[in-house]
Protein backbone atom coordinates (compact mmCIF):
# COMPACT_ATOMS: atom_id res chain seq x y z
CA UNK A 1 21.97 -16.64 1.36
CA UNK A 2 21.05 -19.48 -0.84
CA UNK A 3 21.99 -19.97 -4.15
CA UNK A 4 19.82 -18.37 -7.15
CA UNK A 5 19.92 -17.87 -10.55
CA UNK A 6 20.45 -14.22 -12.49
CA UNK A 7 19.13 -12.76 -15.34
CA UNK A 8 18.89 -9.27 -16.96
CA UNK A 9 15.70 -8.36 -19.16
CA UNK A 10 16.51 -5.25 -21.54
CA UNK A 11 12.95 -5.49 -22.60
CA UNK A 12 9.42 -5.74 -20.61
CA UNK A 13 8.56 -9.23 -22.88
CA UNK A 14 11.90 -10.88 -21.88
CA UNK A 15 11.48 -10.22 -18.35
CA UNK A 16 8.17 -11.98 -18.13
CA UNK A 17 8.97 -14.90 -20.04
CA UNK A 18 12.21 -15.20 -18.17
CA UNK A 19 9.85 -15.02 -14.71
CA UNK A 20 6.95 -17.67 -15.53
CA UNK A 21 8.90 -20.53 -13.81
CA UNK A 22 8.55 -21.86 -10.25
CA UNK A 23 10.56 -20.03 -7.46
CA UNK A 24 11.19 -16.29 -10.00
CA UNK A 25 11.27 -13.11 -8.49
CA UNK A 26 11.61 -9.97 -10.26
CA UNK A 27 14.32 -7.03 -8.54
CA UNK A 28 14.35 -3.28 -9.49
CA UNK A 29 15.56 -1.38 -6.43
CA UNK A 30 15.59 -4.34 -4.34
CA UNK A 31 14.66 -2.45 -0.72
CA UNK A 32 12.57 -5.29 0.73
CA UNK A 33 13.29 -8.23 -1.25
CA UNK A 34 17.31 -7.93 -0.68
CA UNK A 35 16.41 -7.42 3.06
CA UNK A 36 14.10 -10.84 3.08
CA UNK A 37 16.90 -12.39 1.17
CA UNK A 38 19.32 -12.21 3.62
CA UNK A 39 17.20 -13.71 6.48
CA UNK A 40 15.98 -16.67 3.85
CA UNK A 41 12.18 -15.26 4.50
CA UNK A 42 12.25 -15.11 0.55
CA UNK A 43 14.47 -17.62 -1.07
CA UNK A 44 14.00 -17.15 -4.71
CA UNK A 45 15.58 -19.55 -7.17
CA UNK A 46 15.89 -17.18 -9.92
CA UNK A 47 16.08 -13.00 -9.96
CA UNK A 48 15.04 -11.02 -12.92
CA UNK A 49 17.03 -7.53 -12.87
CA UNK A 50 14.17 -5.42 -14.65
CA UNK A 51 15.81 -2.01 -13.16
CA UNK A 52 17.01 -1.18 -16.70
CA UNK A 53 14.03 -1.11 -18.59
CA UNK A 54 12.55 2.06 -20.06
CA UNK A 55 9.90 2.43 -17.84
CA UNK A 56 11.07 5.39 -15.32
CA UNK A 57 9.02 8.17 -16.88
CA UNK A 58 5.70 10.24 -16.00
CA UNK A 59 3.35 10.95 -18.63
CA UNK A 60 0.42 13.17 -18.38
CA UNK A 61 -2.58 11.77 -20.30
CA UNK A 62 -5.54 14.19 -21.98
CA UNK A 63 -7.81 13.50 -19.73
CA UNK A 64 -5.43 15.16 -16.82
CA UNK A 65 -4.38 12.05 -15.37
CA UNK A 66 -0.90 10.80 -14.95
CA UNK A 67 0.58 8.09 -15.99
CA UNK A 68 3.45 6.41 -13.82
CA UNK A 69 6.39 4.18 -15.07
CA UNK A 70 6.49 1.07 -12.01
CA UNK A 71 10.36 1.52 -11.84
CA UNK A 72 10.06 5.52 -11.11
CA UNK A 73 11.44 6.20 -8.05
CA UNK A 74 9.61 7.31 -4.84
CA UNK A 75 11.98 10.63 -4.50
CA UNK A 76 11.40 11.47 -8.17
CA UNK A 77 7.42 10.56 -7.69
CA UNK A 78 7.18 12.54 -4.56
CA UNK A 79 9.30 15.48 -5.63
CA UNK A 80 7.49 15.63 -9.18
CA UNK A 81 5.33 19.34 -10.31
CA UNK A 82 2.57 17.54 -11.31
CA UNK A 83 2.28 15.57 -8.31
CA UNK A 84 2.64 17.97 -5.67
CA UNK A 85 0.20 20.77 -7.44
CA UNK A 86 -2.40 18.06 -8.19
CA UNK A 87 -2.36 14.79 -6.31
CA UNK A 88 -0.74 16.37 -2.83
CA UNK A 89 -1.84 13.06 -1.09
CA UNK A 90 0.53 11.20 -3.23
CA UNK A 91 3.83 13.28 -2.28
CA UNK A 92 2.80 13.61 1.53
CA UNK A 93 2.53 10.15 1.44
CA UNK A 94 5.64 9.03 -0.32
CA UNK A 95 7.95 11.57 1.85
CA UNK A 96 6.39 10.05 4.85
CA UNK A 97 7.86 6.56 3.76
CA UNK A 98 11.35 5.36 4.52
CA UNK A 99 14.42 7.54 4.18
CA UNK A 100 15.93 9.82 1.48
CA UNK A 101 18.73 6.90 1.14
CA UNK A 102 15.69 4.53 0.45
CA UNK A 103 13.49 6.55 -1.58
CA UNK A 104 15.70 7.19 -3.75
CA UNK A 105 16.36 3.49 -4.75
CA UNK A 106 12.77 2.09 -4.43
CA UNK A 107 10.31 2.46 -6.92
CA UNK A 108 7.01 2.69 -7.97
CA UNK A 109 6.27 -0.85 -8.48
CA UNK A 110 8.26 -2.28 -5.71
CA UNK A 111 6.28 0.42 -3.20
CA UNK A 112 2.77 -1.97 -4.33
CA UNK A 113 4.04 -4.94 -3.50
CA UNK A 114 5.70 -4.70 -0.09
CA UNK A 115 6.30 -7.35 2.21
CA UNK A 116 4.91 -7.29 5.70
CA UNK A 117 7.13 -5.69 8.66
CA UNK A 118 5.51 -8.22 11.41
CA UNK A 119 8.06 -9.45 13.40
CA UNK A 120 6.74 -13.06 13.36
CA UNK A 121 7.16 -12.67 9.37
CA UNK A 122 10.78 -12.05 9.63
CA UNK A 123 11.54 -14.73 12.15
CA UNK A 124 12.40 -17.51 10.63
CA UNK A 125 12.21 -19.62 13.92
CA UNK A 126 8.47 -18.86 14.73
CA UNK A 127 5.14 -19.93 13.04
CA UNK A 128 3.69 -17.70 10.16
CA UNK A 129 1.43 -18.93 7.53
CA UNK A 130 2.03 -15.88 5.46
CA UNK A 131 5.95 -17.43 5.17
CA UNK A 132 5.17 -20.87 5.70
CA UNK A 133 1.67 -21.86 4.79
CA UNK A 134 -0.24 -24.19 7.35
CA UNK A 135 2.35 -23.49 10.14
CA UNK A 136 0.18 -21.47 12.46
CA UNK A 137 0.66 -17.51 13.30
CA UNK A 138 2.77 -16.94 16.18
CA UNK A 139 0.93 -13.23 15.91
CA UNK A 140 -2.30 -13.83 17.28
CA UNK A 141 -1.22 -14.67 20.93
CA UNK A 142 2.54 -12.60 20.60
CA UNK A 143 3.63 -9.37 20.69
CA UNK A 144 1.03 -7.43 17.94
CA UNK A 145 1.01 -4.06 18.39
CA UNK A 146 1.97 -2.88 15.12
CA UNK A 147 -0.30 -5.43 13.62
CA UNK A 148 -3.89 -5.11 12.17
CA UNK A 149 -7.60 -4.45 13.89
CA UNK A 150 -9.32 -4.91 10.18
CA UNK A 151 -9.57 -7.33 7.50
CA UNK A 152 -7.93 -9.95 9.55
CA UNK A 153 -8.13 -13.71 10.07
CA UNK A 154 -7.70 -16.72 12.30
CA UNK A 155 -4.50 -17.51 10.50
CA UNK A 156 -2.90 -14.16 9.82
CA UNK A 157 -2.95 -10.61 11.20
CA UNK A 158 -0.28 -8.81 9.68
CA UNK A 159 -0.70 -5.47 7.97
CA UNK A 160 0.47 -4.01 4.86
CA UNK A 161 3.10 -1.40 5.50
CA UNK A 162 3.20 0.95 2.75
CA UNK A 163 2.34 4.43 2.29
CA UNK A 164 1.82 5.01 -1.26
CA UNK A 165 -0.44 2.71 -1.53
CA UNK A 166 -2.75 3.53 0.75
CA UNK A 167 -2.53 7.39 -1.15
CA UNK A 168 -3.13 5.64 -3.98
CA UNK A 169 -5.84 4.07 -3.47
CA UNK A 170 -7.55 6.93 -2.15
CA UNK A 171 -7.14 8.20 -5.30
CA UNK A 172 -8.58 5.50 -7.25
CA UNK A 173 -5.22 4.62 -9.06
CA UNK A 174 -5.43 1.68 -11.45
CA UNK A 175 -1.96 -0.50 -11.92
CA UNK A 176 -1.35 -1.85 -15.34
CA UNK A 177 0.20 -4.79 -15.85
CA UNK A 178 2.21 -7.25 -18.54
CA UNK A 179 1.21 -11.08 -17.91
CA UNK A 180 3.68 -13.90 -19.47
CA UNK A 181 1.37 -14.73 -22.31
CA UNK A 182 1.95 -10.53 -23.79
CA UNK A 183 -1.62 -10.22 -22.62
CA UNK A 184 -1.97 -6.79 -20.64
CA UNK A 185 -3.88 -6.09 -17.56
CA UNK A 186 -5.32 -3.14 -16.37
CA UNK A 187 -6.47 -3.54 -12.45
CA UNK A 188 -8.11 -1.19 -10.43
CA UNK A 189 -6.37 -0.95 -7.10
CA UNK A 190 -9.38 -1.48 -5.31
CA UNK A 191 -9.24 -5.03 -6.71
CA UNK A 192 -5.61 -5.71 -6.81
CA UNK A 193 -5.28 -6.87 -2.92
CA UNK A 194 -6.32 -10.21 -1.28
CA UNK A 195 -7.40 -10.52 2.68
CA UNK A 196 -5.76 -13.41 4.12
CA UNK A 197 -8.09 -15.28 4.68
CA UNK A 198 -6.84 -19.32 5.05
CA UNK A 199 -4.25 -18.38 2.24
CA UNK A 200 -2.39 -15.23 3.60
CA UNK A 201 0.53 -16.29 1.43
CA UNK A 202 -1.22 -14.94 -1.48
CA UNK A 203 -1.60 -11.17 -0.63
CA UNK A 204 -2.27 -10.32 -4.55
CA UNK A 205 -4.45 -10.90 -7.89
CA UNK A 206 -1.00 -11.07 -9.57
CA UNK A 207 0.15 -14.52 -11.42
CA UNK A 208 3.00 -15.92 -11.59
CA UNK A 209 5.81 -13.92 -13.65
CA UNK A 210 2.73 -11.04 -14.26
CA UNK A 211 5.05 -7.57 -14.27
CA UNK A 212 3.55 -4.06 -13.03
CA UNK A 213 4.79 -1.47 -15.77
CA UNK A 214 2.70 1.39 -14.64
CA UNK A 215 -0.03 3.19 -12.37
CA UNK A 216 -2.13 4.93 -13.80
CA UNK A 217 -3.86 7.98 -11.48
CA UNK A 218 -7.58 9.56 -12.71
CA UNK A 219 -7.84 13.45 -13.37
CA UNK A 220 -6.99 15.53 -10.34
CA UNK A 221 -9.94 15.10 -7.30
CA UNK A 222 -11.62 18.13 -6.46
CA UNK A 223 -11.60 19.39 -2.58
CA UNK A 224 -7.99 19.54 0.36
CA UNK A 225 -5.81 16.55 0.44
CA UNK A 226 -3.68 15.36 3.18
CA UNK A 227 -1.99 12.34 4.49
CA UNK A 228 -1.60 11.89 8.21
CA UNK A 229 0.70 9.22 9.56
CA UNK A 230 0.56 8.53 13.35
CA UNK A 231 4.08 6.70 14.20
CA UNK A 232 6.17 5.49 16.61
CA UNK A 233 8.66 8.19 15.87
CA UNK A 234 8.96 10.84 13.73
CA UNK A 235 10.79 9.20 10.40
CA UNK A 236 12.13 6.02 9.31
CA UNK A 237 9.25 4.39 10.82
CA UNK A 238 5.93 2.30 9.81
CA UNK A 239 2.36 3.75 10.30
CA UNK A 240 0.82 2.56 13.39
CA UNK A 241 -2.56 4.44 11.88
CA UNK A 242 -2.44 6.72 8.96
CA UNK A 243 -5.01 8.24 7.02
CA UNK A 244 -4.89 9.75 2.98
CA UNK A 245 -7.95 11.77 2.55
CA UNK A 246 -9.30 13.88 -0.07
CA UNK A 247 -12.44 15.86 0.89
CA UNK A 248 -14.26 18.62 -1.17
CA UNK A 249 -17.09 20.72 0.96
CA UNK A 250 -19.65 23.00 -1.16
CA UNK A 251 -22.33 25.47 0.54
CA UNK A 252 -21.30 24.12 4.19
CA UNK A 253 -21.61 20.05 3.12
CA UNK A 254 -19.42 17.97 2.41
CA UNK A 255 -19.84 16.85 -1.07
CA UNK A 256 -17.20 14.16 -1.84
CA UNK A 257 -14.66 12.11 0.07
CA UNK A 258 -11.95 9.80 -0.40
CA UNK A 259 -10.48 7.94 2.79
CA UNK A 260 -8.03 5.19 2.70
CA UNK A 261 -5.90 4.07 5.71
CA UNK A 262 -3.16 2.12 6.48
CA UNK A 263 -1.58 0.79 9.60
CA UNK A 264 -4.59 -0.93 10.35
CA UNK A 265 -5.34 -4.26 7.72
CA UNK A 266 -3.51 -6.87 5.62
CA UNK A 267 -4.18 -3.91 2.41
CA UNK A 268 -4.38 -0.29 2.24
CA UNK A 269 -7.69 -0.38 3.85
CA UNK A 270 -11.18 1.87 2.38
CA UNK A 271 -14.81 1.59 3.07
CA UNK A 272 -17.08 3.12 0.51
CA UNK A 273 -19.92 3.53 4.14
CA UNK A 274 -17.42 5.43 5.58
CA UNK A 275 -17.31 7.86 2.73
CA UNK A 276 -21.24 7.85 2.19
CA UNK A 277 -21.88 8.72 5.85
CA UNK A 278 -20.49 11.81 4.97
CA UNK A 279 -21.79 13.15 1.92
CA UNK A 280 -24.13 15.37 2.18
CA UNK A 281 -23.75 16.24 6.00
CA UNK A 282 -22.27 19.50 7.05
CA UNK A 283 -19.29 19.11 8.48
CA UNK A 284 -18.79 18.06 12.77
CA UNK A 285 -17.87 15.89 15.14
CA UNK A 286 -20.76 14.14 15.40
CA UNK A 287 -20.56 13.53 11.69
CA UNK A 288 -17.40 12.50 11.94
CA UNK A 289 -17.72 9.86 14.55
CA UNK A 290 -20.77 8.56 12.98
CA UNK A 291 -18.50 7.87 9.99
CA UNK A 292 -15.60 6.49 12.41
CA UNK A 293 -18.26 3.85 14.51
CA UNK A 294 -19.06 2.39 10.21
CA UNK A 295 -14.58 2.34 9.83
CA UNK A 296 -14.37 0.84 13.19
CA UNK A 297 -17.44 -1.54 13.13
CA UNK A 298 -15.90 -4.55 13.04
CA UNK A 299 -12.03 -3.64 14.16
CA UNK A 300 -10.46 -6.40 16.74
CA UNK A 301 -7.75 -6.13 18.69
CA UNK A 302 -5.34 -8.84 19.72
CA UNK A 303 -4.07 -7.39 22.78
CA UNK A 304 -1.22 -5.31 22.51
CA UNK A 305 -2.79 -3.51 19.64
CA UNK A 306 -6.20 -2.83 21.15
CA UNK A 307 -4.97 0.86 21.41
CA UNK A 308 -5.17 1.28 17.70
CA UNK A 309 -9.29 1.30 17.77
CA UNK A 310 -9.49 4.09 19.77
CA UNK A 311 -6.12 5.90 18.32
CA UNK A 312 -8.08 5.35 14.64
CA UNK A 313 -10.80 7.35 15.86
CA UNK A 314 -9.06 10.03 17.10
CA UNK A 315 -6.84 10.44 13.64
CA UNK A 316 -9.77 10.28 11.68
CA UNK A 317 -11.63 12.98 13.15
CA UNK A 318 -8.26 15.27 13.79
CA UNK A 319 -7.79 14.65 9.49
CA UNK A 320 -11.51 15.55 8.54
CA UNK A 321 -11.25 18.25 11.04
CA UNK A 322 -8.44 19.65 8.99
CA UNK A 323 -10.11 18.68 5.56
CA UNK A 324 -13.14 20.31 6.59
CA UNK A 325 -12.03 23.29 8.32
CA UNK A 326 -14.00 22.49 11.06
């Protein structure tokens, strides 16, 4: 491990200002950034300790929303009334992520910002331009079958790995945010994610030393929710397709949906087509593959991860199937 400064905020002003220099990273729970650490993927000059400021609560606004402190953590989120009675999604999704051990240190924050799990990301000794910009992606020709079929790009094909997010965002969620000048941020989720393109070391809208304090979620969605996670094994593992959906049908037709899905892109990926295909329609299979030919559209594989184009469709349909009651 290389050598780095430390320094503890007690406040959320102190932590930013002590973060807007070159090479800062902030640490709360510290479940991916300790791990990059240690293999020198992420050598940061300087760590800001923001784990002891006061923002571990869950407020419910007036409107019915809720209101999430960034360094809440994923077993308190997951395991909160609130959450499981109104935003199920949310809680499935969080308890399908990690371990107990490691829900119970990371948090809310830390869960949005995750670090890709590709292999060629962790290996210091091959070529990734989402480590080492301009130094090729050993990906494309390797070993890629946890890697993406969406959103990718000639110089990176790595996926997110999270969970929550991906519940999150079918739920609208909007992240909030404390920038180094005091100015405050407030940035719908949909927005808050960058593809890869030629600069897949930038995988956020975030500047430097910019601080997540909270997510915010919208009043309750109407309709079932679920969160389906297709992996390699049963816990303790990443999504090689998953899909958070919230679905509401009225007099036999599906009137709203909500359908974000990870495993397969460089973000939690949703497509507003998909959705529309199915508004309206009464529920089938026909309906439903319709909407998975828009999902799937443009989906490449690189080889060993052709399997998850077909795999997608399949989860998809079993998920609206249950959704639906069809």
């Amino acid at each position: 491990m290389k050598t780095f400064t430390y320094a503890k905020a007690n406040d959320a002003e102190t932590a930013v200002r002590d973060a807007h220099v070159s090479g800062a990273k902030f640490i709360a729970g510290g479940t991916n950034l300790l791990d990059l650490m240690k293999l020198q993927v992420e050598t940061p000059e300087k760590l800001v300790d923001i784990s002891r400021l006061p923002l571990g609560e869950i407020e419910e606004r007036e409107d019915g929303g809720l209101t999430i402190g960034a360094l809440v953590p994923n077993s308190d989120l997951a395991a909160d009334p609130r959450v499981i009675a109104k935003y199920e999604v949310l809680s499935r999704a969080l308890l399908a992520g990690a371990s107990g051990q490691l829900r119970n240190k990371a948090t809310t924050g830390g869960n949005l910002l995750q670090r890709t799990r590709c292999y060629y990301f962790y290996d210091t000794a091959t070529a990734c331009n989402k480590r080492e910009p301009g130094a090729g992606c050993s990906a494309v020709g390797g070993f890629n079958r946890v890697l993406a079929v969406l959103g990718t790009s000639d110089h990176c094909i790595a996926t997110h790995p999270g969970d929550m997010p991906v519940a999150m965002r079918a739920l609208d969620a909007t992240i909030i945010t404390l920038k180094a000048d005091g100015d405050k941020r407030r940035i719908s989720i949909h927005d808050f994610y960058r593809l890869p393109g030629d600069t897949p070391n930038i995988e956020t809208v975030l500047e430097p030393g910019e601080l997540i304090t909270h997510a915010e979620l919208p009043a309750p969605p109407k309709g079932r929710q679920t969160y389906r996670k297709v992996r390699d094994r049963a816990s303790y593992a990443f999504a090689l397709v998953s899909v958070a959906g919230v679905v509401s049908v009225e007099d036999g037709r599906i009137a709203s949906a909500a359908l974000a899905f990870g495993g397969l892109g460089p973000m939690p990926w949703r497509n507003a087509a998909v959705e529309a295909a199915l508004v309206g329609k009464a529920p089938s299979d026909a309906v439903f593959n319709a909407a998975a030919d828009i999902l799937l559209a443009d989906a490449r594989g690189y080889g060993s991860n052709d399997f998850k184009i077909p795999l997608t469709r399949r989860v998809l349909i079993a998920t609206l199937r249950d959704l639906t009651g069809e």
